[in-house]
C-alpha atoms as a PDB file:
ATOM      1  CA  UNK A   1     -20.688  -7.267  10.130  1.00  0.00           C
ATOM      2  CA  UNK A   2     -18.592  -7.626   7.198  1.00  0.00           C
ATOM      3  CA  UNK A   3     -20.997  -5.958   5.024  1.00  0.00           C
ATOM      4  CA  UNK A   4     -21.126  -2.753   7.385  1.00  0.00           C
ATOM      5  CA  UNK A   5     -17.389  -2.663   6.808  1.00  0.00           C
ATOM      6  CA  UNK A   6     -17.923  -2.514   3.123  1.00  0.00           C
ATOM      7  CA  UNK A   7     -20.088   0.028   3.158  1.00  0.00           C
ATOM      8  CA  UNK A   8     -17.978   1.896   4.820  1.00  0.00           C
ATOM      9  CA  UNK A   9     -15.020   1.337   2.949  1.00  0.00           C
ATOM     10  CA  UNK A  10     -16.878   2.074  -0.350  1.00  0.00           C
ATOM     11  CA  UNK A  11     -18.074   5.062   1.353  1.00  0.00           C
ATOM     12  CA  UNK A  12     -14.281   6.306   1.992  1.00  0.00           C
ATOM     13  CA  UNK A  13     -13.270   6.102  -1.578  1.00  0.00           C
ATOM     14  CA  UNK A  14     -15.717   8.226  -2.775  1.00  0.00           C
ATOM     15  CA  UNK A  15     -18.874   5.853  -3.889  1.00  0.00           C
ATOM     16  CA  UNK A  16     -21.889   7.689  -5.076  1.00  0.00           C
ATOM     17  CA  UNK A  17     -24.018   4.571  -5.309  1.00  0.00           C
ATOM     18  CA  UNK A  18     -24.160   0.894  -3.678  1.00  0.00           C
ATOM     19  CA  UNK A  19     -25.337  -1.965  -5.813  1.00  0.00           C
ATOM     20  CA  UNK A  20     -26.668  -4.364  -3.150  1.00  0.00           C
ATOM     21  CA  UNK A  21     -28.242  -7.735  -3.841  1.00  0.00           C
ATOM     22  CA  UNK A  22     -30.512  -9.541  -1.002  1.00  0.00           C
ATOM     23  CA  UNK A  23     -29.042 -12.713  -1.576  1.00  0.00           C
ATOM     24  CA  UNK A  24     -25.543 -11.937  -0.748  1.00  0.00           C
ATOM     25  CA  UNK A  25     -26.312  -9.898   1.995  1.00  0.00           C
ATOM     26  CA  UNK A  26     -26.574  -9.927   5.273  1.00  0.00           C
ATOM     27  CA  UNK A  27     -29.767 -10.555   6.827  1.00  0.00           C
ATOM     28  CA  UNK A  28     -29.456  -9.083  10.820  1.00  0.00           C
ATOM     29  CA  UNK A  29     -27.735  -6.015   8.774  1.00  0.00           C
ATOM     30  CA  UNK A  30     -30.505  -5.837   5.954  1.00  0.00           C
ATOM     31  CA  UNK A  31     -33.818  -5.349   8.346  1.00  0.00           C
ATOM     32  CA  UNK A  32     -34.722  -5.794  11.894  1.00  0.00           C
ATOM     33  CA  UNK A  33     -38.638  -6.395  11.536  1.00  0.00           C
ATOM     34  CA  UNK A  34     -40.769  -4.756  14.564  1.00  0.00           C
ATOM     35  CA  UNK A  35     -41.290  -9.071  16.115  1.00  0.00           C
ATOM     36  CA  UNK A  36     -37.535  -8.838  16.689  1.00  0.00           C
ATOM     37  CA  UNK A  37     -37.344  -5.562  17.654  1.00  0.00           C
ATOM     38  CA  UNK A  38     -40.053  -6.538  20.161  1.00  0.00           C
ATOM     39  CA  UNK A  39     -38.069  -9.761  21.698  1.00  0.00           C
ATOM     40  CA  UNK A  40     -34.636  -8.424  21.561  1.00  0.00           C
ATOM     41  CA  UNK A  41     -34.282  -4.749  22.868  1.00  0.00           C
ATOM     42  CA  UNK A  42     -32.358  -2.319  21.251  1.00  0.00           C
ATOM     43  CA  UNK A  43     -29.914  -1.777  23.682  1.00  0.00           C
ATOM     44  CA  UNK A  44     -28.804  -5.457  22.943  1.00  0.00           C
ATOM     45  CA  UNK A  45     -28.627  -5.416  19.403  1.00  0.00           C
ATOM     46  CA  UNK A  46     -25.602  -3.862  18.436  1.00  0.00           C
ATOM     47  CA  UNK A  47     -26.460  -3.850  14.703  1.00  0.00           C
ATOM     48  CA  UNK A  48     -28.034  -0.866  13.279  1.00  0.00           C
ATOM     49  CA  UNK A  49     -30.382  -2.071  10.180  1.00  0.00           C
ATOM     50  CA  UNK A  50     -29.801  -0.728   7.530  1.00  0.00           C
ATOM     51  CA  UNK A  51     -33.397   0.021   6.158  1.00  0.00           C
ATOM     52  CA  UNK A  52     -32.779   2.875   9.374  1.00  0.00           C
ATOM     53  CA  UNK A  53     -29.313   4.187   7.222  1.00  0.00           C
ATOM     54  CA  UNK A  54     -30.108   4.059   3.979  1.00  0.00           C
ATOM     55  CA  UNK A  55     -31.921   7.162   3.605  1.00  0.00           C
ATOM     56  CA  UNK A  56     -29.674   8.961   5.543  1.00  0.00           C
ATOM     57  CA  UNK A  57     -26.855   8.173   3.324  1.00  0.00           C
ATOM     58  CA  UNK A  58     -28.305   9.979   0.467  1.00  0.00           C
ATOM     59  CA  UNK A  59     -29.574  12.945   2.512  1.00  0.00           C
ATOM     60  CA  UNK A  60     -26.108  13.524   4.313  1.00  0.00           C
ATOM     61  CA  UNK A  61     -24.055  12.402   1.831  1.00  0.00           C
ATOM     62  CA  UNK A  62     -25.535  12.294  -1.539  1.00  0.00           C
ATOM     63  CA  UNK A  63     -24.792   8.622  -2.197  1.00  0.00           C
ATOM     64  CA  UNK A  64     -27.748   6.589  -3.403  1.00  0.00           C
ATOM     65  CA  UNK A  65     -28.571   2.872  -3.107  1.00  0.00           C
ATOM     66  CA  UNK A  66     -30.184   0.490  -5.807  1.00  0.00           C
ATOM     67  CA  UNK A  67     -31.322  -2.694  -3.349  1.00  0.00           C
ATOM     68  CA  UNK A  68     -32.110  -5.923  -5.306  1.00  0.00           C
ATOM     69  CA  UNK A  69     -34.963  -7.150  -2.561  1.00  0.00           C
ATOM     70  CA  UNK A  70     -37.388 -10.107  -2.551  1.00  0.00           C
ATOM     71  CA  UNK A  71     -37.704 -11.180   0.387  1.00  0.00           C
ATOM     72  CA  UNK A  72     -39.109  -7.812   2.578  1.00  0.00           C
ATOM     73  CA  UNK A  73     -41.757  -4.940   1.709  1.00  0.00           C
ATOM     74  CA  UNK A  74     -40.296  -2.687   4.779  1.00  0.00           C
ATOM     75  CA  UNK A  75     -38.232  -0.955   2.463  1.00  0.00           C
ATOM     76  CA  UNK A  76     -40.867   0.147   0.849  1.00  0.00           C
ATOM     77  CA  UNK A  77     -41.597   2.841   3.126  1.00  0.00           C
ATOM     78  CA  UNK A  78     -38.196   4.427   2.375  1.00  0.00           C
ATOM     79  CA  UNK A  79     -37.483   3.659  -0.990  1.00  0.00           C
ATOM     80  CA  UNK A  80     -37.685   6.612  -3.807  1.00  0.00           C
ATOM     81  CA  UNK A  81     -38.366   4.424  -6.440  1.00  0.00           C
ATOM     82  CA  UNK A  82     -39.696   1.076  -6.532  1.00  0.00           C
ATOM     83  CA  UNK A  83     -39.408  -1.220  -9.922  1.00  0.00           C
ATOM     84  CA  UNK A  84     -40.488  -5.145 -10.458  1.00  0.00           C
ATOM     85  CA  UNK A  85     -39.086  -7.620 -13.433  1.00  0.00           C
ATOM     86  CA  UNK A  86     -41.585  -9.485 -14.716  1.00  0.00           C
ATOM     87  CA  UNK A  87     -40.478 -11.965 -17.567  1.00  0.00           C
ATOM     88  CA  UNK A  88     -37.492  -9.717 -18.608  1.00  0.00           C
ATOM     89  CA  UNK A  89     -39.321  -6.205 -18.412  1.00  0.00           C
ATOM     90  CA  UNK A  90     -38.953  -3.816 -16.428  1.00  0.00           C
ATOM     91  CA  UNK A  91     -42.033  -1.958 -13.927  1.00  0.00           C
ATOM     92  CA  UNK A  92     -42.259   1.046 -12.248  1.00  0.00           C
ATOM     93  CA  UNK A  93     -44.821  -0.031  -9.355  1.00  0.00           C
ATOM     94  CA  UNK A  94     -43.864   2.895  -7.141  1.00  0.00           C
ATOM     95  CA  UNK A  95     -47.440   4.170  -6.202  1.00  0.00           C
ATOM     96  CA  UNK A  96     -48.757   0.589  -5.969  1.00  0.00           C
ATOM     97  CA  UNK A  97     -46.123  -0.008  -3.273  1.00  0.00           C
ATOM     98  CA  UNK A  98     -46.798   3.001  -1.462  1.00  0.00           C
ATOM     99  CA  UNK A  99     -50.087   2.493  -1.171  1.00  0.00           C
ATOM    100  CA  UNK A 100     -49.516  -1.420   0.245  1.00  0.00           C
ATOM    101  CA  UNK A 101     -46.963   0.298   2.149  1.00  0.00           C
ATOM    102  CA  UNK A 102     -49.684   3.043   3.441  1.00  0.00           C
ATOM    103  CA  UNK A 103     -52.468   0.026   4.489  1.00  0.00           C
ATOM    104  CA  UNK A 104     -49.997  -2.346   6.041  1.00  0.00           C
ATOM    105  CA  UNK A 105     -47.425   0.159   7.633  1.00  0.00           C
ATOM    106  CA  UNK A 106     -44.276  -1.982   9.265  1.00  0.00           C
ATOM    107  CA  UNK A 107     -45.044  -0.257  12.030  1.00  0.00           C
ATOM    108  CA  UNK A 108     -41.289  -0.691  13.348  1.00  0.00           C
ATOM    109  CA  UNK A 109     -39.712   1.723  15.279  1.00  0.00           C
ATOM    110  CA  UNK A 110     -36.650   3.743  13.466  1.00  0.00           C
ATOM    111  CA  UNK A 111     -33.276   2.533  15.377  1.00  0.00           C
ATOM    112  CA  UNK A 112     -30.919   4.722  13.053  1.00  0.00           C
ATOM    113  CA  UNK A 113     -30.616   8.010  14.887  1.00  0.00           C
ATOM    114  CA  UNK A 114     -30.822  11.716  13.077  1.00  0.00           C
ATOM    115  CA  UNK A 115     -27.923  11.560  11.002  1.00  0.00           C
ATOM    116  CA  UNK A 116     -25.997   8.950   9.364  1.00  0.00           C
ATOM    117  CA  UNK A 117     -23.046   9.630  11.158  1.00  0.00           C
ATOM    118  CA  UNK A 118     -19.469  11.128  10.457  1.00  0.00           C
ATOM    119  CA  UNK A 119     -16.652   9.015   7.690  1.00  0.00           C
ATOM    120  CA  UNK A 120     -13.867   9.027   9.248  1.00  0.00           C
ATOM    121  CA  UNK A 121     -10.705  10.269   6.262  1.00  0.00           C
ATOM    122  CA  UNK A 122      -7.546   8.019   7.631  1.00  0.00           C
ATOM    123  CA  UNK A 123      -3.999   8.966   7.001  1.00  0.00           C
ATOM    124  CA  UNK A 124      -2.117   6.444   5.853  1.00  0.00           C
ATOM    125  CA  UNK A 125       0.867   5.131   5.708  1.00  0.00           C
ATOM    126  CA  UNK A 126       2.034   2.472   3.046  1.00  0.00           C
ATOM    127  CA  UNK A 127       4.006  -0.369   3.901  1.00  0.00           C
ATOM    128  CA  UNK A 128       7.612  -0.361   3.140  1.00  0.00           C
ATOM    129  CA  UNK A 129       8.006  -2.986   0.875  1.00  0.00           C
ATOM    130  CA  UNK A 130      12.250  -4.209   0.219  1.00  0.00           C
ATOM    131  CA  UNK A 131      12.825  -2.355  -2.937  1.00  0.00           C
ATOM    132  CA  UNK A 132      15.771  -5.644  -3.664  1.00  0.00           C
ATOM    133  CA  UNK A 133      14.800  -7.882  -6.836  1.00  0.00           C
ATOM    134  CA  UNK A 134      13.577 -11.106  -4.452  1.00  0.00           C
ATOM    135  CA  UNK A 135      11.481  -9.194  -1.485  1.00  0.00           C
ATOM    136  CA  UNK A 136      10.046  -6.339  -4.248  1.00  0.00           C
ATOM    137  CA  UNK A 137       8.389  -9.260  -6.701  1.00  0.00           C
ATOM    138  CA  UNK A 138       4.569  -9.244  -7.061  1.00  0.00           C
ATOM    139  CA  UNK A 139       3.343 -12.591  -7.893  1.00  0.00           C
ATOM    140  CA  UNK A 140      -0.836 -13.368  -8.489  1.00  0.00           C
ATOM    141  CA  UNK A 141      -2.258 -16.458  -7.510  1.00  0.00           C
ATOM    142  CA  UNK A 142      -5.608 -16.387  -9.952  1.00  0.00           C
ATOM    143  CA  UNK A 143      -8.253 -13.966  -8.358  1.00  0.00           C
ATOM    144  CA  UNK A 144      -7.583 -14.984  -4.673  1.00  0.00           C
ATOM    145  CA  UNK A 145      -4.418 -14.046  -3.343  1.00  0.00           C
ATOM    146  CA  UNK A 146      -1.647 -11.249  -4.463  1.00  0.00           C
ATOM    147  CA  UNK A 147       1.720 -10.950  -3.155  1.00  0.00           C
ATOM    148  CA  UNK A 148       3.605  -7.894  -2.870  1.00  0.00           C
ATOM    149  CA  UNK A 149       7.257  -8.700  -1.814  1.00  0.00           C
ATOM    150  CA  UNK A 150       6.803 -10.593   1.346  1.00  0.00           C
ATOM    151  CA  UNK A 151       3.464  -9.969   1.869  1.00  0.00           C
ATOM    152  CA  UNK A 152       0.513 -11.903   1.155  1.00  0.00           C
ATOM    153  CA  UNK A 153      -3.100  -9.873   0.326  1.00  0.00           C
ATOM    154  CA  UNK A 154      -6.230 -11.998   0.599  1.00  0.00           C
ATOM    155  CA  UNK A 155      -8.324 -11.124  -2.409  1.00  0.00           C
ATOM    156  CA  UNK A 156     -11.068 -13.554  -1.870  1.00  0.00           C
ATOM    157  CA  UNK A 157     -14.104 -11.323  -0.902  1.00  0.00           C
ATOM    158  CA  UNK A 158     -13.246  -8.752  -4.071  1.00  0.00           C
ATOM    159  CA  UNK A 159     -15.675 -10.244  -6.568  1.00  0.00           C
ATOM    160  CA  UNK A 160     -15.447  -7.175  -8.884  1.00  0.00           C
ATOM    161  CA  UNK A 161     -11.347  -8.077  -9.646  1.00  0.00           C
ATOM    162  CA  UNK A 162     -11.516  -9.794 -13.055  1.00  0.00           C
ATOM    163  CA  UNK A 163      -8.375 -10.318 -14.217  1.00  0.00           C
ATOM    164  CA  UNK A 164      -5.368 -11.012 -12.809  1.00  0.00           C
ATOM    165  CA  UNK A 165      -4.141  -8.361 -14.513  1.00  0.00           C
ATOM    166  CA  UNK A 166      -5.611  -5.909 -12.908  1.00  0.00           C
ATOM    167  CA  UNK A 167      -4.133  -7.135  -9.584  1.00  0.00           C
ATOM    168  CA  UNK A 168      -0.756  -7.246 -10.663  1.00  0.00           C
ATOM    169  CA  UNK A 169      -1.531  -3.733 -11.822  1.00  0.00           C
ATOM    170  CA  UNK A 170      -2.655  -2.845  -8.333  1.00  0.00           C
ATOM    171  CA  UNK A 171       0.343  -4.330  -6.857  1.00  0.00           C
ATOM    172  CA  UNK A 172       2.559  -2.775  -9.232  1.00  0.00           C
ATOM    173  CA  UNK A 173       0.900   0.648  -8.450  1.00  0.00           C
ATOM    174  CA  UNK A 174       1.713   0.372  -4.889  1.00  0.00           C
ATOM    175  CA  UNK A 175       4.571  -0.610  -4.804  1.00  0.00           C
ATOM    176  CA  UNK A 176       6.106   1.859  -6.783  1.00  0.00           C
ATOM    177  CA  UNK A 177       3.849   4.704  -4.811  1.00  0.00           C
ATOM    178  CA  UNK A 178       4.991   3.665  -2.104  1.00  0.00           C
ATOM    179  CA  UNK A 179       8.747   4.465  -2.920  1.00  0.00           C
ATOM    180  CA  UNK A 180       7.975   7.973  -3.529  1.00  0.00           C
ATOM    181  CA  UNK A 181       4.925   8.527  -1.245  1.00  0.00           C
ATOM    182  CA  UNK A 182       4.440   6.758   1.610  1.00  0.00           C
ATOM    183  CA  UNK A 183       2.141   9.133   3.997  1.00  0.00           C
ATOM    184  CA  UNK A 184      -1.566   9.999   2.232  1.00  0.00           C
ATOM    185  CA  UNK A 185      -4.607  10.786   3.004  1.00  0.00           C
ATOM    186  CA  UNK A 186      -6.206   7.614   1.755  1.00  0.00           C
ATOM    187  CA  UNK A 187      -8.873   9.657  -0.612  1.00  0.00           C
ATOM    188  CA  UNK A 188      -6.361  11.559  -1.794  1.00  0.00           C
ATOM    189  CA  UNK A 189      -4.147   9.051  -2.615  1.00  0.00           C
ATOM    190  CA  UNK A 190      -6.496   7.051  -4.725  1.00  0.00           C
ATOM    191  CA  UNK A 191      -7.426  10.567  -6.453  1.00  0.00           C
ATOM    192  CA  UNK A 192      -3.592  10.712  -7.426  1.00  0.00           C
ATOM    193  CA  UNK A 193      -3.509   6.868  -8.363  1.00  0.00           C
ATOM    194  CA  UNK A 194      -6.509   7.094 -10.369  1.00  0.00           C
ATOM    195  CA  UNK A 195      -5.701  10.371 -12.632  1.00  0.00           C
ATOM    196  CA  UNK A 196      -3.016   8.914 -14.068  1.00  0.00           C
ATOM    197  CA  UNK A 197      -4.866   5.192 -14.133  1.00  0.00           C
ATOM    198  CA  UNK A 198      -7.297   7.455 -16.026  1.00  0.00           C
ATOM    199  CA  UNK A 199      -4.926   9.086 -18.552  1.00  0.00           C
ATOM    200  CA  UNK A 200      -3.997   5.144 -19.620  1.00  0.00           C
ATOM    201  CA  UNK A 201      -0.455   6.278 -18.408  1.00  0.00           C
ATOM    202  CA  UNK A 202       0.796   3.158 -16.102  1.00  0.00           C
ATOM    203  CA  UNK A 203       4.186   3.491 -17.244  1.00  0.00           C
ATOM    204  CA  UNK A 204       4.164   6.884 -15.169  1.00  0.00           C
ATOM    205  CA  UNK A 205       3.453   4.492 -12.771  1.00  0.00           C
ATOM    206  CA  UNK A 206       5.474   1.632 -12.816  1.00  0.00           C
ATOM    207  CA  UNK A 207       9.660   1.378 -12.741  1.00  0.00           C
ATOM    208  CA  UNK A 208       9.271   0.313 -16.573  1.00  0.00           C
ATOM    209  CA  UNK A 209       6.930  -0.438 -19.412  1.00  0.00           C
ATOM    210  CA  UNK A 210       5.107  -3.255 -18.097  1.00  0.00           C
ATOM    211  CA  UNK A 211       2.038  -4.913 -21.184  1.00  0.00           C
ATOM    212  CA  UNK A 212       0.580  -6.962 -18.545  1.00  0.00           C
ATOM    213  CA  UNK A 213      -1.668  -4.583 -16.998  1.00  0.00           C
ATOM    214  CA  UNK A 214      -5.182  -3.868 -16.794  1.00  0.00           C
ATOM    215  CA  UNK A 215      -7.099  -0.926 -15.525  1.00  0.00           C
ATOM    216  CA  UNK A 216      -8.992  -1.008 -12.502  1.00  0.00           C
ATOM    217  CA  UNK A 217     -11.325   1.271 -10.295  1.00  0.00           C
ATOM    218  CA  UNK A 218     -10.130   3.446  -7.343  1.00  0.00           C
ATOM    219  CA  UNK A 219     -12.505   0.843  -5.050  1.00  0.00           C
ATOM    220  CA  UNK A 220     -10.638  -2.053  -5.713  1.00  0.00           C
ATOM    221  CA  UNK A 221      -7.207  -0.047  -5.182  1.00  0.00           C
ATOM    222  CA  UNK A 222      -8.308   0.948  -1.591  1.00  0.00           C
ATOM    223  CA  UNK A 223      -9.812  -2.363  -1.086  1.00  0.00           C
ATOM    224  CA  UNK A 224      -6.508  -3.933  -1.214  1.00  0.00           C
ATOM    225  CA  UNK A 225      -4.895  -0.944   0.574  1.00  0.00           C
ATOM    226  CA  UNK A 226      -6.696  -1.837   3.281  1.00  0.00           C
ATOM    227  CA  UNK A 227      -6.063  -5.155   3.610  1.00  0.00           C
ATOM    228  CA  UNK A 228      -2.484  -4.985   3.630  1.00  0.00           C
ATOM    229  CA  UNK A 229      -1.473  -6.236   6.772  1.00  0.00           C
ATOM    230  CA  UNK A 230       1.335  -3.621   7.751  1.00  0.00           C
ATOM    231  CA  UNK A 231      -0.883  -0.630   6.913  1.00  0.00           C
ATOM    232  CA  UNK A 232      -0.208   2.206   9.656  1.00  0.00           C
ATOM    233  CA  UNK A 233      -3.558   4.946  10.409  1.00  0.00           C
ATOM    234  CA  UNK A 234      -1.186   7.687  11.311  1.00  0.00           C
ATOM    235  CA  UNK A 235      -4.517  10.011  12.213  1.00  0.00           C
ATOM    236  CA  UNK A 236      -8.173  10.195  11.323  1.00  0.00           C
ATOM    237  CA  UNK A 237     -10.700  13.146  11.188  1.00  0.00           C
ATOM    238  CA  UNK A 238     -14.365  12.824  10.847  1.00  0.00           C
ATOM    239  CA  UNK A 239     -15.558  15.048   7.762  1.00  0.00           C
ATOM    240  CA  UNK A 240     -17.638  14.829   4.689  1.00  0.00           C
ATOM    241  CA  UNK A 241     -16.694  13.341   0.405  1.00  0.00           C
END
């Protein structure tokens, strides 16, 4: 699903913790109770939940998940800490859930394997954008759509831009990058990127002085990175952030 890709992604650029709310998530991705798991087989689901992930994402790569969740008390047999809102305050109901979890166990069978499985760090290739005055312009259309040169990026799904600013700055950023640097390990690149995004430097990285620009996060760089639709994996190898 689209939301496995995301994780992913997120997981690539270095993401310690997803934020994850129920209602804009995917269901068939979110849980598999142990009814479905009894009617459809595994071997013709191709969906691993994730309820059988998340804790291996923290134990193999340290990156923890806060899960906004109405709607199913699986989770509570893997969750570290459990917390309910009631009228504006906040609970910690950990035990209590454990012990509901305890007396009426899920009693669904684990589908995610013994290890979360290996992130795969691509090296990338930038497009090569015309560096002439027409092709090299970046233009913003509000929050949905950026275009660098002749090259339109679909923005839509990236609820966290917000500013066009901070897409032109993104733009800006690559398109100057990629006139010096084309090849990168994609971490590494956004480690570069983000140093000097950091330091509150843009005109180191930028052609000129530009006051329109806003600062943004190193997810939001690769998440346009990877939608550009002349981006070349020159190799991947599996490893560990």
């Amino acid at each position: 699903t689209s939301q496995a890709a995301s994780i992913i992604e997120a997981m690539e650029a270095g993401a310690q913790v997803l934020l994850i709310d129920e209602d804009t998530a995917a269901t068939n991705l979110m849980i598999r109770d142990r009814n479905m798991q009894a009617l459809i087989a595994k071997d013709k689901e191709p969906i691993t939940p994730f309820i059988d992930k998340v804790r291996q994402l923290y134990s193999d790569y340290g990156i923890s998940t806060v899960l906004i969740m109405g709607g199913s008390g699986d989770y509570f047999e893997v969750a570290d800490c459990i917390i309910t809102l009631d009228n504006y305050k906040a609970y910690d109901v950990t035990d209590r859930a454990k012990a509901i979890a305890a007396k009426h166990p899920s009693q669904r069978q684990g589908e995610g394997g013994q290890q979360f499985g290996n992130i795969t760090q691509r090296h990338i290739q930038l497009p090569q954008f015309d560096t002439d005055r027409k092709s090299a312009k970046v233009k913003t259309q509000r929050l949905t759509t950026l275009t660098i040169g002749r090259e339109e990026v679909d923005l839509r799904s990236l609820e966290q831009l917000v500013e066009t600013n901070q897409t032109r700055a993104i733009a800006q950023v690559i398109l100057t990058w990629q006139q010096q640097h084309r090849s990168h390990i994609l971490i590494e690149l956004l480690d570069d990127i983000m140093d000097w995004v950091h330091l509150g430097d843009f005109d180191a990285l930028t052609p000129y002085p530009m006051p329109d620009l806003s600062e943004f996060r190193s997810y939001e760089l690769a998440a346009v990175i990877n939608r550009l639709r002349e981006l070349k994996v020159l190799s991947a190898t599996s490893g560990s952030r």
